[in-house]
PDB file of N, CA and C in Angstrom:
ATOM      1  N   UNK A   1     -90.555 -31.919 -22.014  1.00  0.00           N
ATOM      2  CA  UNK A   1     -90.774 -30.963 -23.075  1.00  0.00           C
ATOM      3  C   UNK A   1     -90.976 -31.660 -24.413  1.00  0.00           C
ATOM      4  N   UNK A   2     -90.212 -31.824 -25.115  1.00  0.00           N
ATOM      5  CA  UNK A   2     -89.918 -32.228 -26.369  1.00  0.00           C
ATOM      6  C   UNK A   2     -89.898 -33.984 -26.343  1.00  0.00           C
ATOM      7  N   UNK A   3     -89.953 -34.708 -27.053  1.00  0.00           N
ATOM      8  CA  UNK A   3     -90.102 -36.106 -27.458  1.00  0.00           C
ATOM      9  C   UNK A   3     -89.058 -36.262 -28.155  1.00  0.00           C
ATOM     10  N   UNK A   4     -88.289 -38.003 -27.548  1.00  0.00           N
ATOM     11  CA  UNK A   4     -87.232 -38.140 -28.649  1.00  0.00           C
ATOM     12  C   UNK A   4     -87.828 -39.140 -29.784  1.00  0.00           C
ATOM     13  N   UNK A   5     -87.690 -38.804 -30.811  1.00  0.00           N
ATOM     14  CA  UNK A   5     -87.692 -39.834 -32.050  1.00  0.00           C
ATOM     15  C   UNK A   5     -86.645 -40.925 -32.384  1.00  0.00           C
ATOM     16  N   UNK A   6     -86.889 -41.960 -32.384  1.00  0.00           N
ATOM     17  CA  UNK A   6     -85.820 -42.943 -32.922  1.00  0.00           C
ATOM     18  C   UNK A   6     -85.591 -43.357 -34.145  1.00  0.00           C
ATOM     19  N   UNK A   7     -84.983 -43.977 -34.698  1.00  0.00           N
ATOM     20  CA  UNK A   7     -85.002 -43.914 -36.303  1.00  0.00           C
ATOM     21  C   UNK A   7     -85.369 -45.166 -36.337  1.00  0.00           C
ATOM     22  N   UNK A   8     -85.779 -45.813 -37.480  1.00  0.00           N
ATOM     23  CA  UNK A   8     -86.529 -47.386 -37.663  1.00  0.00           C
ATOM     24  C   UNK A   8     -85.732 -47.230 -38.775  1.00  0.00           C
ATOM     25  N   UNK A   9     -85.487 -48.826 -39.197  1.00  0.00           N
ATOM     26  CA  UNK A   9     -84.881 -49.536 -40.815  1.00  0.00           C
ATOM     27  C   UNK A   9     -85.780 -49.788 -41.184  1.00  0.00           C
ATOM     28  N   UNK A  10     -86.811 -50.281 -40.822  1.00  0.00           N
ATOM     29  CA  UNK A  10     -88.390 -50.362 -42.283  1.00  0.00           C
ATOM     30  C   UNK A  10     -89.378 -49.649 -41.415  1.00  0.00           C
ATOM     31  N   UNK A  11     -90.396 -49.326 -42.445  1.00  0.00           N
ATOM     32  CA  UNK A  11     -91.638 -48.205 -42.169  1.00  0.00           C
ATOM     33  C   UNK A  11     -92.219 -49.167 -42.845  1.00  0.00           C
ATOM     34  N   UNK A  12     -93.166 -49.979 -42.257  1.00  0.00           N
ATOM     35  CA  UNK A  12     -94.556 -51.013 -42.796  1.00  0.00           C
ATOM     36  C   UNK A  12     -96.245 -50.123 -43.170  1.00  0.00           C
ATOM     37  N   UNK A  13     -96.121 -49.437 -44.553  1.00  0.00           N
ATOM     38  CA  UNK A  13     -97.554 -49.297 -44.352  1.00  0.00           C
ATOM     39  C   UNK A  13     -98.861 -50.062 -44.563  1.00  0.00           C
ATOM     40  N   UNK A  14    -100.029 -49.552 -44.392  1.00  0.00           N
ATOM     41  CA  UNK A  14    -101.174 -50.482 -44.737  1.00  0.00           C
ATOM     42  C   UNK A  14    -100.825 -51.273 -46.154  1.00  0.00           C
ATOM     43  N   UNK A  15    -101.647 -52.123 -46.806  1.00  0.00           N
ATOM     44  CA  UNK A  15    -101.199 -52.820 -47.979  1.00  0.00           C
ATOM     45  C   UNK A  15    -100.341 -53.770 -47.694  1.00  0.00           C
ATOM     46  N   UNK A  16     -99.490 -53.401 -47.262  1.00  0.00           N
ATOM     47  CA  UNK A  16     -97.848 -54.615 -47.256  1.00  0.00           C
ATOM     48  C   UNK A  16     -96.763 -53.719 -47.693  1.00  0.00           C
ATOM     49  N   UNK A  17     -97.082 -52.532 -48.361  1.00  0.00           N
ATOM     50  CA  UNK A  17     -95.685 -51.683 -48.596  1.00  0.00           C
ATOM     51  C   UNK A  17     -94.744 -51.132 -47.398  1.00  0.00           C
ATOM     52  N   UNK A  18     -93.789 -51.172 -47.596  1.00  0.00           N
ATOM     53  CA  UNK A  18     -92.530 -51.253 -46.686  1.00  0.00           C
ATOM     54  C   UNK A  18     -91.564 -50.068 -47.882  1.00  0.00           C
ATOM     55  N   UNK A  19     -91.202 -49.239 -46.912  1.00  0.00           N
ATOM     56  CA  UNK A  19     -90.011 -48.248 -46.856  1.00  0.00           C
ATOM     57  C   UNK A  19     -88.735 -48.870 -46.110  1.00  0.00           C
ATOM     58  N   UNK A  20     -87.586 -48.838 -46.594  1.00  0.00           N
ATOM     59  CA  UNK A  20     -85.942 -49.080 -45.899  1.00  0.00           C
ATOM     60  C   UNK A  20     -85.234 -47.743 -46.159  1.00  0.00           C
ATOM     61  N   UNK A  21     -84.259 -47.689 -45.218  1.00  0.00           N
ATOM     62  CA  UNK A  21     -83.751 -46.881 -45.105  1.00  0.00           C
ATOM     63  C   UNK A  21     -82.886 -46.827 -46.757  1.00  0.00           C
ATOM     64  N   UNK A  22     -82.589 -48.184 -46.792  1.00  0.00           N
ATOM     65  CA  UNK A  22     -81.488 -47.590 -47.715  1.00  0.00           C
ATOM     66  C   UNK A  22     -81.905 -47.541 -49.254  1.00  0.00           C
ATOM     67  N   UNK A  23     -83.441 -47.845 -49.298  1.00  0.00           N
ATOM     68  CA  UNK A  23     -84.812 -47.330 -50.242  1.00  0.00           C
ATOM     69  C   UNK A  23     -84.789 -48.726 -51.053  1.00  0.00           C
ATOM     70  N   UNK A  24     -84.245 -50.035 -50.292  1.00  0.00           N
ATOM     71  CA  UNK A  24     -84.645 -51.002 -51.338  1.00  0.00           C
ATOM     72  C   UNK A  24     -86.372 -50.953 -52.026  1.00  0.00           C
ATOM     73  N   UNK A  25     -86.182 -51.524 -53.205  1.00  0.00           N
ATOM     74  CA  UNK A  25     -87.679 -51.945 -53.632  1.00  0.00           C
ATOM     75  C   UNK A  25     -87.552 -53.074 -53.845  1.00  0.00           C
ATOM     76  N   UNK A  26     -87.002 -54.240 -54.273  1.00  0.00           N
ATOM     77  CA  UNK A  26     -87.244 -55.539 -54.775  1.00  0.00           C
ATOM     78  C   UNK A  26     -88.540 -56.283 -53.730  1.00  0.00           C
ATOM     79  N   UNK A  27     -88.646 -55.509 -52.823  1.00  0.00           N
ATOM     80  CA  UNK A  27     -90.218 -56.429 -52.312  1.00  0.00           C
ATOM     81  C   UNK A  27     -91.515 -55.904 -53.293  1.00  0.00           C
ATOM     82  N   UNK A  28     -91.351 -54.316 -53.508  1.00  0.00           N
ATOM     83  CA  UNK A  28     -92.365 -54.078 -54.963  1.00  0.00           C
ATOM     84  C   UNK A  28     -92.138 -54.844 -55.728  1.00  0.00           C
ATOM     85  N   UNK A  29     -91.113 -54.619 -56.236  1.00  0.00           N
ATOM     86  CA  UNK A  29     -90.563 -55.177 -57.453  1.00  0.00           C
ATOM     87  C   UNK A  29     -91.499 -56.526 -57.496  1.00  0.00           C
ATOM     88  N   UNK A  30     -90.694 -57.405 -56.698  1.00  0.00           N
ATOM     89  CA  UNK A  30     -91.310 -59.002 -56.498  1.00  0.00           C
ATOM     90  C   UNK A  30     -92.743 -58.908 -56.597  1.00  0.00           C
ATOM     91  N   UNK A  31     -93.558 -57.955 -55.608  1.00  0.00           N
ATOM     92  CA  UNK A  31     -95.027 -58.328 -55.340  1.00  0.00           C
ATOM     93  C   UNK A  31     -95.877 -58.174 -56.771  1.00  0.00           C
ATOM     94  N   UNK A  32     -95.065 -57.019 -57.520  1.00  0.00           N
ATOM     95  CA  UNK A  32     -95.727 -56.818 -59.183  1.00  0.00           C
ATOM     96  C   UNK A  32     -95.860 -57.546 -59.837  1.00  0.00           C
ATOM     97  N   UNK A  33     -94.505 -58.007 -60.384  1.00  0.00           N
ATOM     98  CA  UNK A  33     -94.368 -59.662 -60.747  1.00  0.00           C
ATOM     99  C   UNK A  33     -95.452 -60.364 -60.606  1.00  0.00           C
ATOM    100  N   UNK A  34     -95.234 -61.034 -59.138  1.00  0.00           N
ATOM    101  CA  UNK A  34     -96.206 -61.032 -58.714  1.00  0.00           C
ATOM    102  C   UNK A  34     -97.474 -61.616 -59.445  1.00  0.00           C
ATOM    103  N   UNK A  35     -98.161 -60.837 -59.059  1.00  0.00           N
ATOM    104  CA  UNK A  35     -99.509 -60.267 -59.571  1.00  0.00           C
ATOM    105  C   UNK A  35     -99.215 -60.423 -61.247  1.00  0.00           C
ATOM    106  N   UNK A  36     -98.354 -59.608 -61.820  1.00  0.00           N
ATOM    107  CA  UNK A  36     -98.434 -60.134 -62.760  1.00  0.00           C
ATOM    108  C   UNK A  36     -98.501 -61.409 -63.359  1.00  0.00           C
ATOM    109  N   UNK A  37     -97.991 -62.162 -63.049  1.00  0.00           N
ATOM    110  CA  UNK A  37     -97.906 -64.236 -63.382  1.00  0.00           C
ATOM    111  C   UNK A  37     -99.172 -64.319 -63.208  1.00  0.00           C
ATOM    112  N   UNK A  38     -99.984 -63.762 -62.127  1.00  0.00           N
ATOM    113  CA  UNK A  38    -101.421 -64.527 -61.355  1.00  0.00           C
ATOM    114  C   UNK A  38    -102.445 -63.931 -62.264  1.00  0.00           C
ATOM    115  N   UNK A  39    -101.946 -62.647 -62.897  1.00  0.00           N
ATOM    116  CA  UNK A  39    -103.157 -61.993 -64.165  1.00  0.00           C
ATOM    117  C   UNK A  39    -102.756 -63.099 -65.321  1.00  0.00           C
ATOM    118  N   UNK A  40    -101.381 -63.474 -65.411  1.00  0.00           N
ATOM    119  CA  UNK A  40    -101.680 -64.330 -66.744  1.00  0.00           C
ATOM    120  C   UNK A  40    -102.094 -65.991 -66.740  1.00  0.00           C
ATOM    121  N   UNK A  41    -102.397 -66.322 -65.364  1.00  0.00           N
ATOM    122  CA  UNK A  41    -102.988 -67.375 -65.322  1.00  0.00           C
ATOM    123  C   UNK A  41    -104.189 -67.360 -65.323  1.00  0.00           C
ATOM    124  N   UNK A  42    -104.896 -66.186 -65.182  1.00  0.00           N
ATOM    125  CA  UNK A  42    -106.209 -65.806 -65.633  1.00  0.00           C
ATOM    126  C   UNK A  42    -106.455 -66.041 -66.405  1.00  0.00           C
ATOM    127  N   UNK A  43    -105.950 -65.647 -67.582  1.00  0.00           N
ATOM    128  CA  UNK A  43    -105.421 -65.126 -68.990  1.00  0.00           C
ATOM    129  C   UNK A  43    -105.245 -66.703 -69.764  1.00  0.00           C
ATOM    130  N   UNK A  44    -105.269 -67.304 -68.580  1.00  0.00           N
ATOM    131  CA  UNK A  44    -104.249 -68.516 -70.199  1.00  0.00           C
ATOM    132  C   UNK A  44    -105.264 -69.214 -70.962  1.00  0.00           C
ATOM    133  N   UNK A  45    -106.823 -69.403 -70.530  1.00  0.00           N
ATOM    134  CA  UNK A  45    -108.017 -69.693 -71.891  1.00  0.00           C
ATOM    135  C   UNK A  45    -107.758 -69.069 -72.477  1.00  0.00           C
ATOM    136  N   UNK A  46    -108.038 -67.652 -72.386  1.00  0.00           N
ATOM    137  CA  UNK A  46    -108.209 -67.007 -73.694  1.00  0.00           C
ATOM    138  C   UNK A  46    -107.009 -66.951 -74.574  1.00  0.00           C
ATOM    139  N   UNK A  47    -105.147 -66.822 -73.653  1.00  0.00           N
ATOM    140  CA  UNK A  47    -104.330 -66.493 -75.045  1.00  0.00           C
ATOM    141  C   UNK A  47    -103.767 -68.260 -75.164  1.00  0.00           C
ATOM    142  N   UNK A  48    -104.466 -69.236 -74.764  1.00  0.00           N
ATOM    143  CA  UNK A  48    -104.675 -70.732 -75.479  1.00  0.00           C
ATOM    144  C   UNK A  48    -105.456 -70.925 -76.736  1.00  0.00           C
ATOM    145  N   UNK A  49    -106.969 -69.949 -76.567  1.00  0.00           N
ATOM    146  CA  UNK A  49    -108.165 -69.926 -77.600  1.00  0.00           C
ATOM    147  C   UNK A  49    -107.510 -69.615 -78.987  1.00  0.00           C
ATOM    148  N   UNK A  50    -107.960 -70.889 -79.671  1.00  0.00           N
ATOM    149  CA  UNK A  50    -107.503 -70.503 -81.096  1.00  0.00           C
ATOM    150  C   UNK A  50    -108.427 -69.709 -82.026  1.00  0.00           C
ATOM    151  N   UNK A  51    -109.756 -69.103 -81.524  1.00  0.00           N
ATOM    152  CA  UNK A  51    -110.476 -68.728 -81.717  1.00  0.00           C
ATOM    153  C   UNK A  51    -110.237 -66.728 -81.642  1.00  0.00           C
ATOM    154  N   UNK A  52    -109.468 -66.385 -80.905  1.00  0.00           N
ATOM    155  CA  UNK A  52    -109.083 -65.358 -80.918  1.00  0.00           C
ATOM    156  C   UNK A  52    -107.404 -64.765 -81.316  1.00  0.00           C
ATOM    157  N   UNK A  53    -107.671 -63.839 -82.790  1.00  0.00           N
ATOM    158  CA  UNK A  53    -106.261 -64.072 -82.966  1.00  0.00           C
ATOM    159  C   UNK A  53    -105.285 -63.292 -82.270  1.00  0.00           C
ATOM    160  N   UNK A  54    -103.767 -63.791 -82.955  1.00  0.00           N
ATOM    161  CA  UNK A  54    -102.430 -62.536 -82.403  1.00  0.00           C
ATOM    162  C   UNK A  54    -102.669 -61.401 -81.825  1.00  0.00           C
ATOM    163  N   UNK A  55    -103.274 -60.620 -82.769  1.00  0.00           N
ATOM    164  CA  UNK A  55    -103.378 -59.463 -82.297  1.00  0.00           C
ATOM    165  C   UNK A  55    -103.411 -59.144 -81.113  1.00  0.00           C
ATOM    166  N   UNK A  56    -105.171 -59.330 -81.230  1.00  0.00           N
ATOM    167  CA  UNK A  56    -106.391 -59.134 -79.957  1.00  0.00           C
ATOM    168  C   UNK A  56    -105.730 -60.142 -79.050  1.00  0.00           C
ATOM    169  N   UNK A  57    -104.906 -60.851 -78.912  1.00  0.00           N
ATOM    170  CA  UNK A  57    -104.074 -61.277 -77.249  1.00  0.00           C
ATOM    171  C   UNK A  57    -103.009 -60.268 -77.065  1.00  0.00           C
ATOM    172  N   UNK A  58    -102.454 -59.892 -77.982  1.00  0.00           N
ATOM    173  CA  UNK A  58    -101.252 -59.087 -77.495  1.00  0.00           C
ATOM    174  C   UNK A  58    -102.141 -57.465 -77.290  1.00  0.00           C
ATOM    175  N   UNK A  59    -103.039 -56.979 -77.318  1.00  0.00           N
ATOM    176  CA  UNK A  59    -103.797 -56.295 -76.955  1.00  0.00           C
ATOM    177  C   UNK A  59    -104.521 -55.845 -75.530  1.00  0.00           C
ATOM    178  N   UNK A  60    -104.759 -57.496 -75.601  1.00  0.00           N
ATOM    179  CA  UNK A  60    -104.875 -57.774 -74.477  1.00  0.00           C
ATOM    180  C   UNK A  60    -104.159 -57.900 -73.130  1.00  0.00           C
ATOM    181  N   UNK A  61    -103.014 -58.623 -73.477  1.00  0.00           N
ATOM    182  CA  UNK A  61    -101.796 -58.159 -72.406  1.00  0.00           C
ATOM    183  C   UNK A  61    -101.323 -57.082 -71.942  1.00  0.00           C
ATOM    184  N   UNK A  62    -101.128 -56.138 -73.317  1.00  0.00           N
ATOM    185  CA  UNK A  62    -100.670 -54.252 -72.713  1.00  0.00           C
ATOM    186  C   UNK A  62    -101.735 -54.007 -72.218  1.00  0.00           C
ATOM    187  N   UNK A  63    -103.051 -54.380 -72.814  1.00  0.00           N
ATOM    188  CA  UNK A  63    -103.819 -53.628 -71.937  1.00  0.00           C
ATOM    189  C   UNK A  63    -103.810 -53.718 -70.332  1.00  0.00           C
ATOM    190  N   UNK A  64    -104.129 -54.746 -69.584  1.00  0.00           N
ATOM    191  CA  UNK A  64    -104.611 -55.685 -68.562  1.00  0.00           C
ATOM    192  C   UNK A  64    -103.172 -56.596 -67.547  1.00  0.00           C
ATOM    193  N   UNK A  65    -101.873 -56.860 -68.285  1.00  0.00           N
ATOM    194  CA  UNK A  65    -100.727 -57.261 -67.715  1.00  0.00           C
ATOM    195  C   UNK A  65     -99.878 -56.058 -67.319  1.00  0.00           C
ATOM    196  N   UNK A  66     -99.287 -55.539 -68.256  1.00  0.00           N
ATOM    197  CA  UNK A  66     -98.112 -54.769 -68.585  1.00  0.00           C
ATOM    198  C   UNK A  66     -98.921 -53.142 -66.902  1.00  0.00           C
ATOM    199  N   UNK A  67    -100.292 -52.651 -66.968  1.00  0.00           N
ATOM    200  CA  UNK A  67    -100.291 -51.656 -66.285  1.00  0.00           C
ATOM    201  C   UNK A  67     -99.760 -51.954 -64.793  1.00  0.00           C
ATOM    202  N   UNK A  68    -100.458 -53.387 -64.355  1.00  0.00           N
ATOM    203  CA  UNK A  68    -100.315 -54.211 -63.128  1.00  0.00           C
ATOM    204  C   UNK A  68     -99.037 -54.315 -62.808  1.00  0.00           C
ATOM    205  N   UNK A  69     -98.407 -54.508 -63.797  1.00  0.00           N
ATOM    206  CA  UNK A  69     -96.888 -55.060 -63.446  1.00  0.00           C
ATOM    207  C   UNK A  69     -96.210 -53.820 -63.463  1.00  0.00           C
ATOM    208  N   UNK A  70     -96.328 -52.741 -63.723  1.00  0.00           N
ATOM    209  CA  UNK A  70     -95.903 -51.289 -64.185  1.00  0.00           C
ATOM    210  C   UNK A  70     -96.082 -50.426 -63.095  1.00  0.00           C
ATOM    211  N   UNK A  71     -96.785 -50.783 -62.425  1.00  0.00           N
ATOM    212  CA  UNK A  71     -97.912 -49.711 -61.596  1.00  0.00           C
ATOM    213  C   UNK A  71     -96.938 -49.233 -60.422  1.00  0.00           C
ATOM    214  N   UNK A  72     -96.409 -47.894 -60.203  1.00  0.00           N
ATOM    215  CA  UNK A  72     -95.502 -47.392 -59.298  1.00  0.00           C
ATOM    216  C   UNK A  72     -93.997 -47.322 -59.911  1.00  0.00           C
ATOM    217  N   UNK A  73     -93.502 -48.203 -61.124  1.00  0.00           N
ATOM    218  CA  UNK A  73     -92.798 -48.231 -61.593  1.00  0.00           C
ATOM    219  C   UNK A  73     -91.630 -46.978 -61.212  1.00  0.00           C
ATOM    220  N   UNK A  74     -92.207 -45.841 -61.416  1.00  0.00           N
ATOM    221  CA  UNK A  74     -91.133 -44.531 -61.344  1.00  0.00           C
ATOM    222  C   UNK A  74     -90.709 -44.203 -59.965  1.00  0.00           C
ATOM    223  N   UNK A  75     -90.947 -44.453 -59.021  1.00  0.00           N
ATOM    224  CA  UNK A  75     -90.397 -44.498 -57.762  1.00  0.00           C
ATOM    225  C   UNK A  75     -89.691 -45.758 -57.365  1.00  0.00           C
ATOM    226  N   UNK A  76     -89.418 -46.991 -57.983  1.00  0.00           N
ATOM    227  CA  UNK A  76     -88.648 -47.879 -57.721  1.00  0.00           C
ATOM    228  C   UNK A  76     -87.221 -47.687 -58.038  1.00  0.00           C
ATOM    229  N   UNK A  77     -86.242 -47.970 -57.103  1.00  0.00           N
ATOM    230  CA  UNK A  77     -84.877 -47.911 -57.066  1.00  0.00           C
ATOM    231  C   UNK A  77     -84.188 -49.063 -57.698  1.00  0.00           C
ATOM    232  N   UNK A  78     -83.518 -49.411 -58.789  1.00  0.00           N
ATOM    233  CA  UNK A  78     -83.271 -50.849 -59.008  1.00  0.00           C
ATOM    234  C   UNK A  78     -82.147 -50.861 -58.550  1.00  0.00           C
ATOM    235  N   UNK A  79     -81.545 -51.766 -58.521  1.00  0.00           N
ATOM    236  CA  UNK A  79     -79.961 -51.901 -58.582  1.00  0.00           C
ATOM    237  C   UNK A  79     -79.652 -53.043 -59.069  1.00  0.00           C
ATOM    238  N   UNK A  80     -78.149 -52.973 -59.687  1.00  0.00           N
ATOM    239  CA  UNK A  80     -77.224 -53.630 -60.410  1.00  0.00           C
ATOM    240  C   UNK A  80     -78.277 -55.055 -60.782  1.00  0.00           C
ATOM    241  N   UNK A  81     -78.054 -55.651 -59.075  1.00  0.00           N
ATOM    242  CA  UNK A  81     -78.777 -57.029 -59.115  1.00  0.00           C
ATOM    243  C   UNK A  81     -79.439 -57.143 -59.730  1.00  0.00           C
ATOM    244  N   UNK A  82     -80.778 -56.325 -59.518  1.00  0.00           N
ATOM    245  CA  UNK A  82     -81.877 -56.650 -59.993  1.00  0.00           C
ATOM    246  C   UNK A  82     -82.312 -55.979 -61.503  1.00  0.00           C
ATOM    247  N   UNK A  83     -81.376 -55.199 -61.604  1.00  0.00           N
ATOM    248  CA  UNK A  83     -81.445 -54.817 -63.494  1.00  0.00           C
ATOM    249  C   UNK A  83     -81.387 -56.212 -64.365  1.00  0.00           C
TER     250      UNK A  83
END
């Protein structure tokens, strides 16, 4: 008749995102990061260039760092640790 279901400790979806039961995120967490460091090694001519000032780099970062590293932000669980 009916099917039994078993319960799993991680749910792997496409991407690399992973669900736990007990809702860790520090693998988001980490992978944002992440990505973030690897956008600012992109990044490091131009906020090296003395040719472009203060500003227009720190402009540049909210624009182009800060969303990447942000992105899902409100569904992440932190804890203690990782605050």
């Amino acid at each position: 008749m009916g099917k039994q279901w078993k319960q799993c400790q991680t749910l792997f979806f496409w991407g690399g995102y992973k669900i736990t039961v007990d809702g860790d995120c520090s693998h988001k967490i980490k992978r944002r990061l992440l990505l973030g460091r690897k956008l600012m090694t992109n990044l490091d001519s131009i906020l090296k260039s003395r040719d472009i000032t203060l500003p227009t780099k720190v402009c540049l970062v909210k624009a182009m760092v800060f969303p990447v590293v942000m992105y899902g932000c409100e569904s992440w669980t932190v804890k203690k640790a990782e605050h």
